[in-house]
N, C-alpha and C. Protein backbone atom coordinates (compact mmCIF):
# COMPACT_ATOMS: atom_id res chain seq x y z
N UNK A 1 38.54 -10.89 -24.86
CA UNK A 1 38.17 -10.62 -23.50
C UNK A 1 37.30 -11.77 -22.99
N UNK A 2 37.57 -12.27 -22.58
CA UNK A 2 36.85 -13.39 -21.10
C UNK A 2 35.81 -12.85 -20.46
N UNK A 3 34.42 -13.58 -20.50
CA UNK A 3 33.46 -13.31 -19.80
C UNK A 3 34.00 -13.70 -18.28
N UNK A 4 33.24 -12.13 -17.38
CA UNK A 4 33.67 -12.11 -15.96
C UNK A 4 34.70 -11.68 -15.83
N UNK A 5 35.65 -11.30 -17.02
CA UNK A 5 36.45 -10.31 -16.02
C UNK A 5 36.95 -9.42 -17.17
N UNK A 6 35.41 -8.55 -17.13
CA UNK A 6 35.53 -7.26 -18.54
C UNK A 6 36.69 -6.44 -17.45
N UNK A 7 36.24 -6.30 -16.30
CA UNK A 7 36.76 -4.99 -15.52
C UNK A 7 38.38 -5.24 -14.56
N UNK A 8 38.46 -6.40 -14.46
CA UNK A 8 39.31 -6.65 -13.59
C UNK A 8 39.80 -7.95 -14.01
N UNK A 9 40.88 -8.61 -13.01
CA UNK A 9 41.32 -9.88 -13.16
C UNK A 9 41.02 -11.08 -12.72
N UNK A 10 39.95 -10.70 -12.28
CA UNK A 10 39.21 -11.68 -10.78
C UNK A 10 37.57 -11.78 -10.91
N UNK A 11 37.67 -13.12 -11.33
CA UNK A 11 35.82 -13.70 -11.64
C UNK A 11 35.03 -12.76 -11.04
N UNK A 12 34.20 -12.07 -11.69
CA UNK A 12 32.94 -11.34 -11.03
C UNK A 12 31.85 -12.23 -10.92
N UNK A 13 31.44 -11.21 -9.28
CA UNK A 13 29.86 -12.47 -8.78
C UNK A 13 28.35 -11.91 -9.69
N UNK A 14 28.04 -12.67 -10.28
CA UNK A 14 26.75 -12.44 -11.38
C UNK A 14 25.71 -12.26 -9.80
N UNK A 15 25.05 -11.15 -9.90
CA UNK A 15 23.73 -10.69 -9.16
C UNK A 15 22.55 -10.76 -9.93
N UNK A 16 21.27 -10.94 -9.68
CA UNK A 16 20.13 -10.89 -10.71
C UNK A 16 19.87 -9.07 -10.16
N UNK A 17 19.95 -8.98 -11.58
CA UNK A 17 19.54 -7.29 -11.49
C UNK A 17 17.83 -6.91 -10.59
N UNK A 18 17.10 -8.03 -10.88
CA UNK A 18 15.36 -8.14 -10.75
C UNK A 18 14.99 -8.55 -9.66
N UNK A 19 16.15 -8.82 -8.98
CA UNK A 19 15.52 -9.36 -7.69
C UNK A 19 14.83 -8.88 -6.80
N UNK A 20 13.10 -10.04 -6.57
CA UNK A 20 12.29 -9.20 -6.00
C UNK A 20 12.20 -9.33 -4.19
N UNK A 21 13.52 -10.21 -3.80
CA UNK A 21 13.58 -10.07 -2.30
C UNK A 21 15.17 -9.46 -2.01
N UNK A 22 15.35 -9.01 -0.55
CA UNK A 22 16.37 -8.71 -0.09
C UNK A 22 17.23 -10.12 0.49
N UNK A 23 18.27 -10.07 0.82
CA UNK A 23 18.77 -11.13 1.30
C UNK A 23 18.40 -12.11 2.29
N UNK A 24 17.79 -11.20 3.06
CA UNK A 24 16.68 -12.03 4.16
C UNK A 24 15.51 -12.86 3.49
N UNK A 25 15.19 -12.33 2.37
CA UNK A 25 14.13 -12.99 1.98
C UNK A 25 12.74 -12.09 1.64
N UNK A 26 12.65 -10.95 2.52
CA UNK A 26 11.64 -10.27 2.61
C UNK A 26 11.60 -9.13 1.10
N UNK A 27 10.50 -8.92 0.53
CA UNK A 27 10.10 -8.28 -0.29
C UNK A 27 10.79 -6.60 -0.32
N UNK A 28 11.40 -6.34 -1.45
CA UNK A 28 12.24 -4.90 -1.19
C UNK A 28 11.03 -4.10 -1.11
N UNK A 29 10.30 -3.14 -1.30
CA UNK A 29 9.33 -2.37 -1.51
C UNK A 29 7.73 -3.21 -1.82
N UNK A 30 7.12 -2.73 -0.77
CA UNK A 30 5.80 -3.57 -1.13
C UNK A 30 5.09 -2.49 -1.16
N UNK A 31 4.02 -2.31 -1.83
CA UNK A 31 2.98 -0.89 -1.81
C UNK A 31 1.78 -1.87 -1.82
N UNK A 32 0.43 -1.21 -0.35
CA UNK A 32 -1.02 -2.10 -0.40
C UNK A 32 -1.34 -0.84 -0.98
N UNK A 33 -2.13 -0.84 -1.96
CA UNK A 33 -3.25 -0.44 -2.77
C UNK A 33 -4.08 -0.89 -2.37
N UNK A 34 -5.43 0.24 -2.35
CA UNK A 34 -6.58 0.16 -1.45
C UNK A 34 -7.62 0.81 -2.77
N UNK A 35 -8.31 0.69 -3.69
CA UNK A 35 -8.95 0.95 -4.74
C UNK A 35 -10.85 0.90 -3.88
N UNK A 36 -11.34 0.41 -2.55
CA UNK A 36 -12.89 0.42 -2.15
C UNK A 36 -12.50 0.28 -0.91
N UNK A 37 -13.98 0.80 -0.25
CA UNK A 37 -14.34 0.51 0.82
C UNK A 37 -14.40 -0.97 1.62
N UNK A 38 -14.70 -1.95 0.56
CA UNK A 38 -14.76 -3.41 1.07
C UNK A 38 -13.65 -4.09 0.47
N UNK A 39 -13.74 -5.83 1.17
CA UNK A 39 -12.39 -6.32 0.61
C UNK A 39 -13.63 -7.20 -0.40
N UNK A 40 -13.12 -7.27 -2.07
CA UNK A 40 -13.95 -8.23 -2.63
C UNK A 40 -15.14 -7.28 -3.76
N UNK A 41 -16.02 -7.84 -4.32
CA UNK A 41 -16.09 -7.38 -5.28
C UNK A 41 -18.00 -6.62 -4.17
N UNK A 42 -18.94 -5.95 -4.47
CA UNK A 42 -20.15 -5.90 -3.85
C UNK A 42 -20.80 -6.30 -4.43
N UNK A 43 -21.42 -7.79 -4.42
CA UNK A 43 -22.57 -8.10 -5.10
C UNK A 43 -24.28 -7.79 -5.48
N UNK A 44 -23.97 -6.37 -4.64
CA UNK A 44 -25.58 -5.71 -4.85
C UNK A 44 -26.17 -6.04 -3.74
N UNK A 45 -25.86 -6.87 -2.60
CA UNK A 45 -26.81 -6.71 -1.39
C UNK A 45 -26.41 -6.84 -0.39
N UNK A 46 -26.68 -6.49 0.88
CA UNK A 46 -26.67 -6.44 1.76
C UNK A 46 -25.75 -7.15 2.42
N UNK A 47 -25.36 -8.31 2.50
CA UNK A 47 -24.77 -9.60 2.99
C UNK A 47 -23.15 -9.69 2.41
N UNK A 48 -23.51 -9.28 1.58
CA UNK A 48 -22.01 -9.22 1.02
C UNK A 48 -21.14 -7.80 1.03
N UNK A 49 -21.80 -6.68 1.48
CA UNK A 49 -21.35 -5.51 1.67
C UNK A 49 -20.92 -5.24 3.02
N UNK A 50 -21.69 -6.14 3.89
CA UNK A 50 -21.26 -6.00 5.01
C UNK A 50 -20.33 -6.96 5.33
N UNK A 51 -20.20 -8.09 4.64
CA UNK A 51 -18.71 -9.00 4.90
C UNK A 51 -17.88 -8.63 4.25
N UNK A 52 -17.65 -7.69 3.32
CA UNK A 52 -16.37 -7.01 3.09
C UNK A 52 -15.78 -6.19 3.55
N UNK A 53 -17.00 -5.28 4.39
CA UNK A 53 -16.45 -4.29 4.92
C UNK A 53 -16.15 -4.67 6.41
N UNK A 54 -16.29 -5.97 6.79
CA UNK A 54 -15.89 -6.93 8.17
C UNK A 54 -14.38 -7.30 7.72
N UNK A 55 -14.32 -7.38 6.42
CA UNK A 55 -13.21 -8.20 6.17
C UNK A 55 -12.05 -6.81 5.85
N UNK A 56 -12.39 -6.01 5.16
CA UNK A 56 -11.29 -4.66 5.37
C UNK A 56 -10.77 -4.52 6.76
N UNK A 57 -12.21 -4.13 7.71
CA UNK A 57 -11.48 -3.76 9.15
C UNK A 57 -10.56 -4.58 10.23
N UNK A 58 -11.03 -5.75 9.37
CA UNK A 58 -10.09 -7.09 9.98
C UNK A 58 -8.74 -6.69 9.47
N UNK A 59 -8.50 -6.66 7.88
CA UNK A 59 -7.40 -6.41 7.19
C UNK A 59 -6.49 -5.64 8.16
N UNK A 60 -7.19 -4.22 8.10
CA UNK A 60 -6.35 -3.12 8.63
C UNK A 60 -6.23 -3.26 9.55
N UNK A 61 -7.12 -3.36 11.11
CA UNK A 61 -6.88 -3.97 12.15
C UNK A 61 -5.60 -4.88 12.56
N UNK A 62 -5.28 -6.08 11.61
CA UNK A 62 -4.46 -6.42 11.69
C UNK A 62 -2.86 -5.96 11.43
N UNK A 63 -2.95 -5.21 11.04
CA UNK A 63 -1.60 -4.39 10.56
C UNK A 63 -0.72 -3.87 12.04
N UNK A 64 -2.01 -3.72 12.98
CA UNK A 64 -1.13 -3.25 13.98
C UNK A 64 -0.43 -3.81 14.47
N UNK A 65 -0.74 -5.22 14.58
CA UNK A 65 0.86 -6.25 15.17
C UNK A 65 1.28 -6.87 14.45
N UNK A 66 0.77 -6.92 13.22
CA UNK A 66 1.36 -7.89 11.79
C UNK A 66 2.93 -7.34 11.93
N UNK A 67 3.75 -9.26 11.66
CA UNK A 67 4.59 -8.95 11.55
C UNK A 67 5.12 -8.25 10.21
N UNK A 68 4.64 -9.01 8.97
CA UNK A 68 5.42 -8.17 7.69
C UNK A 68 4.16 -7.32 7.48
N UNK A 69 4.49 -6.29 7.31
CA UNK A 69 3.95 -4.71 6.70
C UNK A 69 4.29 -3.71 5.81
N UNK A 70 3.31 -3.56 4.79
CA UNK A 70 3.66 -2.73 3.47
C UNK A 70 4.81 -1.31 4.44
N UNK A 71 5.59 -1.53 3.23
CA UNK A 71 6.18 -0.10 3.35
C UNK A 71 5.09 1.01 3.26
N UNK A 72 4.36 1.02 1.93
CA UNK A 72 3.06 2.03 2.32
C UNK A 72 1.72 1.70 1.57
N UNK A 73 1.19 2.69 2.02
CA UNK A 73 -0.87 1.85 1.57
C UNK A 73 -0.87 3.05 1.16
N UNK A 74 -1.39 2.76 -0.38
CA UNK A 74 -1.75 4.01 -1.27
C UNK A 74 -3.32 3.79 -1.19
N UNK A 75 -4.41 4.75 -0.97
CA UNK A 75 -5.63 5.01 -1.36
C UNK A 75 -6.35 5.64 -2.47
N UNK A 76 -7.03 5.15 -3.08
CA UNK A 76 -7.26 5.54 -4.24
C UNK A 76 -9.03 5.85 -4.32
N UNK A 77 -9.67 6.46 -5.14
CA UNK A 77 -10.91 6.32 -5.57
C UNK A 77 -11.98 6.12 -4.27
N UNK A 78 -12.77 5.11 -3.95
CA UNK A 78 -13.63 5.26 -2.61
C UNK A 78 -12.58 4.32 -1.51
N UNK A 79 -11.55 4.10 -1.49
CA UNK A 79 -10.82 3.23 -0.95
C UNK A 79 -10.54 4.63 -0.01
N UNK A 80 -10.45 6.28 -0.46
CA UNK A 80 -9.96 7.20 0.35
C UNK A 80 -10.92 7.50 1.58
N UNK A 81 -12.22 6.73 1.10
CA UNK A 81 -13.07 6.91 2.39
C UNK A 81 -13.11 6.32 3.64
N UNK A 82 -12.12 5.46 3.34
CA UNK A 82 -11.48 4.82 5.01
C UNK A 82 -10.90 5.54 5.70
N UNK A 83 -10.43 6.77 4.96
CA UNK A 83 -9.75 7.41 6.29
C UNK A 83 -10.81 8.82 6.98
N UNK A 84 -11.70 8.63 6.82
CA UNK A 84 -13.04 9.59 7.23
C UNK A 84 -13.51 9.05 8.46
N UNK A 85 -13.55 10.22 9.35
CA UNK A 85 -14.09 9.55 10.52
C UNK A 85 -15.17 8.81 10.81
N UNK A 86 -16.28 8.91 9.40
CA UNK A 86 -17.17 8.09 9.32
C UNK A 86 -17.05 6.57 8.81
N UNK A 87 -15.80 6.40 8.57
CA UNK A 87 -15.84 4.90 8.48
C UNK A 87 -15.75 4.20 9.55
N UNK A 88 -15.96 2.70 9.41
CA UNK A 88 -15.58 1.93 10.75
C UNK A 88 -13.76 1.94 11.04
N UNK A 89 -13.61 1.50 9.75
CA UNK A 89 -11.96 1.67 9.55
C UNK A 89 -11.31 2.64 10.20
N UNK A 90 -11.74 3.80 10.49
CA UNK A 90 -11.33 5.19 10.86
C UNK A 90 -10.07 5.33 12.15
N UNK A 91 -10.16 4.05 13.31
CA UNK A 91 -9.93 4.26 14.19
C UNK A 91 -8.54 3.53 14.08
N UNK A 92 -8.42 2.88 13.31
CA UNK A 92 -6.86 1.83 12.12
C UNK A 92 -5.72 2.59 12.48
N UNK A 93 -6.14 4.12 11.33
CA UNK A 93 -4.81 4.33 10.70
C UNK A 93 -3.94 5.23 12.44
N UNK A 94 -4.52 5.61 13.13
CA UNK A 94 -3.29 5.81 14.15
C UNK A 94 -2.45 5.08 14.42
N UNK A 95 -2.82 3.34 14.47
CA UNK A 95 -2.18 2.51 15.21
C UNK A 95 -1.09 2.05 13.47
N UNK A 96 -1.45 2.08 12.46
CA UNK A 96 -0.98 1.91 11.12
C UNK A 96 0.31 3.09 11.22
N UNK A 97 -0.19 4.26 11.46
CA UNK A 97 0.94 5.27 10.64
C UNK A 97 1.54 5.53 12.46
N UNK A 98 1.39 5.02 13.34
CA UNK A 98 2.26 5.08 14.61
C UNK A 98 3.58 3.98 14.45
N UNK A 99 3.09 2.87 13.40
CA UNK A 99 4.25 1.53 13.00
C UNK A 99 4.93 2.33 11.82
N UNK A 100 4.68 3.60 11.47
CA UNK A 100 5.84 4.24 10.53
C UNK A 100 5.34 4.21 8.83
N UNK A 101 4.33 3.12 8.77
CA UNK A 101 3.92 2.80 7.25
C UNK A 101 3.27 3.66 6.79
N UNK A 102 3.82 3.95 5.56
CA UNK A 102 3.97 5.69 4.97
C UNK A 102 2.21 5.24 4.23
N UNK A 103 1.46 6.61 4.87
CA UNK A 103 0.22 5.79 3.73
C UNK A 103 -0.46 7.53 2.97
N UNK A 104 -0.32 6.95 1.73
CA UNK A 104 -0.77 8.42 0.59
C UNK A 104 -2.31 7.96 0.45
N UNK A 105 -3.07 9.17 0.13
CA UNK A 105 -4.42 9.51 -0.07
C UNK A 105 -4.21 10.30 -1.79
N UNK A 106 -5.27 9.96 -2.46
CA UNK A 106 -5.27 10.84 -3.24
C UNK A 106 -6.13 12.20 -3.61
N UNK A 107 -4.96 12.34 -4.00
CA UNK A 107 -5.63 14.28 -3.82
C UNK A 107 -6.67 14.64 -4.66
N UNK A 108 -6.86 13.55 -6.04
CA UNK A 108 -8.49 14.06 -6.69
C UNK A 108 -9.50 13.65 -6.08
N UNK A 109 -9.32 12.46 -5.52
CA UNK A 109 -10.93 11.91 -4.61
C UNK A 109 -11.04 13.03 -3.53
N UNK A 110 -10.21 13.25 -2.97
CA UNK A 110 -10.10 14.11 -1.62
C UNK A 110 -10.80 15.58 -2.06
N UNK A 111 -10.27 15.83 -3.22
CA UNK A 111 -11.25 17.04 -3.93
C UNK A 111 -12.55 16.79 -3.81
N UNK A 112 -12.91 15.89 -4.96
CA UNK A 112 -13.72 15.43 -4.76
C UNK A 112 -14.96 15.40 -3.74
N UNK A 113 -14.46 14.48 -3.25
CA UNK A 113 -15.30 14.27 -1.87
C UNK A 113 -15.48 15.37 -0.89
N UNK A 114 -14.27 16.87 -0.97
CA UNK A 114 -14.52 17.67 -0.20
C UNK A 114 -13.82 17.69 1.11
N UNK A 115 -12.60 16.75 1.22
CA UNK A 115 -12.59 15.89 2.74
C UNK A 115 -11.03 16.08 2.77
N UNK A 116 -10.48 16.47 4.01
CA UNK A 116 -8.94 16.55 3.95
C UNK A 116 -8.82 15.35 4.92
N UNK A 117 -7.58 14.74 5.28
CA UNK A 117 -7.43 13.29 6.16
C UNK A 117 -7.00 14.34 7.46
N UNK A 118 -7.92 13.81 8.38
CA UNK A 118 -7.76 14.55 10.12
C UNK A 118 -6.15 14.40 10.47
N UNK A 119 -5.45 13.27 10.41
CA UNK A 119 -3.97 13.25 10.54
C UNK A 119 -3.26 13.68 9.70
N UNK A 120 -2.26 15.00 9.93
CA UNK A 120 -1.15 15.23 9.10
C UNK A 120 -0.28 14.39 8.78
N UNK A 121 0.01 13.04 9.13
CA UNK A 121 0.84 12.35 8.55
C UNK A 121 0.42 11.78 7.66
N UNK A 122 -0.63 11.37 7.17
CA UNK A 122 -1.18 10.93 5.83
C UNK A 122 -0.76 11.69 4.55
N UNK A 123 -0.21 11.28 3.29
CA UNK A 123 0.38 12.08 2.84
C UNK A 123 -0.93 12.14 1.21
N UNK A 124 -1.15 13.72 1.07
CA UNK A 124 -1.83 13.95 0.02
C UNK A 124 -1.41 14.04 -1.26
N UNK A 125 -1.39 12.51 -2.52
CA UNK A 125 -0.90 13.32 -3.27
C UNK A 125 -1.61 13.09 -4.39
N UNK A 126 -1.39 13.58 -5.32
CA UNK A 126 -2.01 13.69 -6.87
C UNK A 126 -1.87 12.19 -7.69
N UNK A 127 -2.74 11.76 -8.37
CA UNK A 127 -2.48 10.59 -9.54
C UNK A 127 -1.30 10.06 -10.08
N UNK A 128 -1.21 11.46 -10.47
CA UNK A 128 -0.12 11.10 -10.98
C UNK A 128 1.96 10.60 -10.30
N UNK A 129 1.37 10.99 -9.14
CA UNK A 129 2.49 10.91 -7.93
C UNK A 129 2.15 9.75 -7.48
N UNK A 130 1.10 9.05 -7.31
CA UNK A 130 0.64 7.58 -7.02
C UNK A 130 1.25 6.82 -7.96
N UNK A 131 0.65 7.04 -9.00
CA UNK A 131 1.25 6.14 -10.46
C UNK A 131 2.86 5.73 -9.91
N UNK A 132 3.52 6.73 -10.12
CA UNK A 132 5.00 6.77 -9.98
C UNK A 132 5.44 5.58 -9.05
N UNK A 133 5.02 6.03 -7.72
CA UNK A 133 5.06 4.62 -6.48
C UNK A 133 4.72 3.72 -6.88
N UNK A 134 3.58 3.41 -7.24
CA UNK A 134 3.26 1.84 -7.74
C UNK A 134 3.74 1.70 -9.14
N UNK A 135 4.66 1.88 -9.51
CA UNK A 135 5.19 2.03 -10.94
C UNK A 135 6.67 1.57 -10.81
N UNK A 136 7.10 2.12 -9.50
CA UNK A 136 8.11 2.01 -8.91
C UNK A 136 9.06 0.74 -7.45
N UNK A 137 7.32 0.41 -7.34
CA UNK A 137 7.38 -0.81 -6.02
C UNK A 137 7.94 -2.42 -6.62
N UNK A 138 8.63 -2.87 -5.75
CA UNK A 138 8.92 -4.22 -6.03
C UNK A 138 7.62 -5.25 -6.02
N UNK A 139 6.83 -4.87 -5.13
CA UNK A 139 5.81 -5.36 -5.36
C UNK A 139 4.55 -4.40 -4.59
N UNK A 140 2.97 -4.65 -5.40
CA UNK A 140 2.05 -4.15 -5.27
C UNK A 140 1.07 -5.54 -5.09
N UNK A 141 0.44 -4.95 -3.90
CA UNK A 141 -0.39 -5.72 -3.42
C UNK A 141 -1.73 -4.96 -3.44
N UNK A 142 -2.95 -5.82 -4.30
CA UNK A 142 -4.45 -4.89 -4.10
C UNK A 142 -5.36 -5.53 -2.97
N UNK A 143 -5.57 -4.51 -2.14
CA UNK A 143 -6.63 -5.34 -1.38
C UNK A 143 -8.21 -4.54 -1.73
């Protein structure tokens, strides 16, 4: 038997099984992972807590006319406290989940914390249902 034509009589086209763009170019599945409140690590004071958390609302902010945009933004751990009306971030996710981008909360912090997300489209789910998605994404992006 001749490589390329186990099935038929006619050269088969070799595809990369792994491929991490679509034909256009653009990324098949992207998932933003959101793990804090700020973008960056908090160095313990003042100055740097507040330029991360300048630099998140910029992040998200921008999503609303960004042209490429995660398929969806998973929240995790204090990252779920962006969607509390007490964050600055707070006022984001309408203009975020009005562009369709599917965004999950997780359901132990949300215990946790005591706090359900004010929009029903935010989707609540468990750890272990997170895992799966980002387990599952072509690519994961942490901010």
């Amino acid at each position: 038997m001749e490589m390329g034509k186990i099935f038929n009589e006619e050269n088969t086209q070799t595809i990369p099984q792994i491929a991490l763009t679509a034909r256009d170019g653009a990324p098949k599945r992207v998932v933003l992972l959101i793990e804090g409140e700020i973008v960056g690590d908090n160095k313990g004071d003042e100055t740097s807590l507040e330029h991360g958390s300048d630099l998140m609302l910029h992040a998200l902010s921008s999503l609303k006319t960004a042209k490429a945009v995660p398929d969806e933004i998973i929240l995790v751990h204090d990252g779920v406290k962006l969607l509390l009306p007490e964050s600055v971030c707070f006022s984001c996710w309408k203009d975020i989940l009005d562009r369709e981008i599917v965004v999950k909360a997780c359901n132990e912090t949300l215990f946790y914390l005591g706090k359900i997300p004010e929009d029903p489209r935010i989707i609540c789910e468990d750890m272990s249902e997170l895992l799966q998605s980002l387990l599952t994404a072509d690519r994961v992006i942490r901010l």
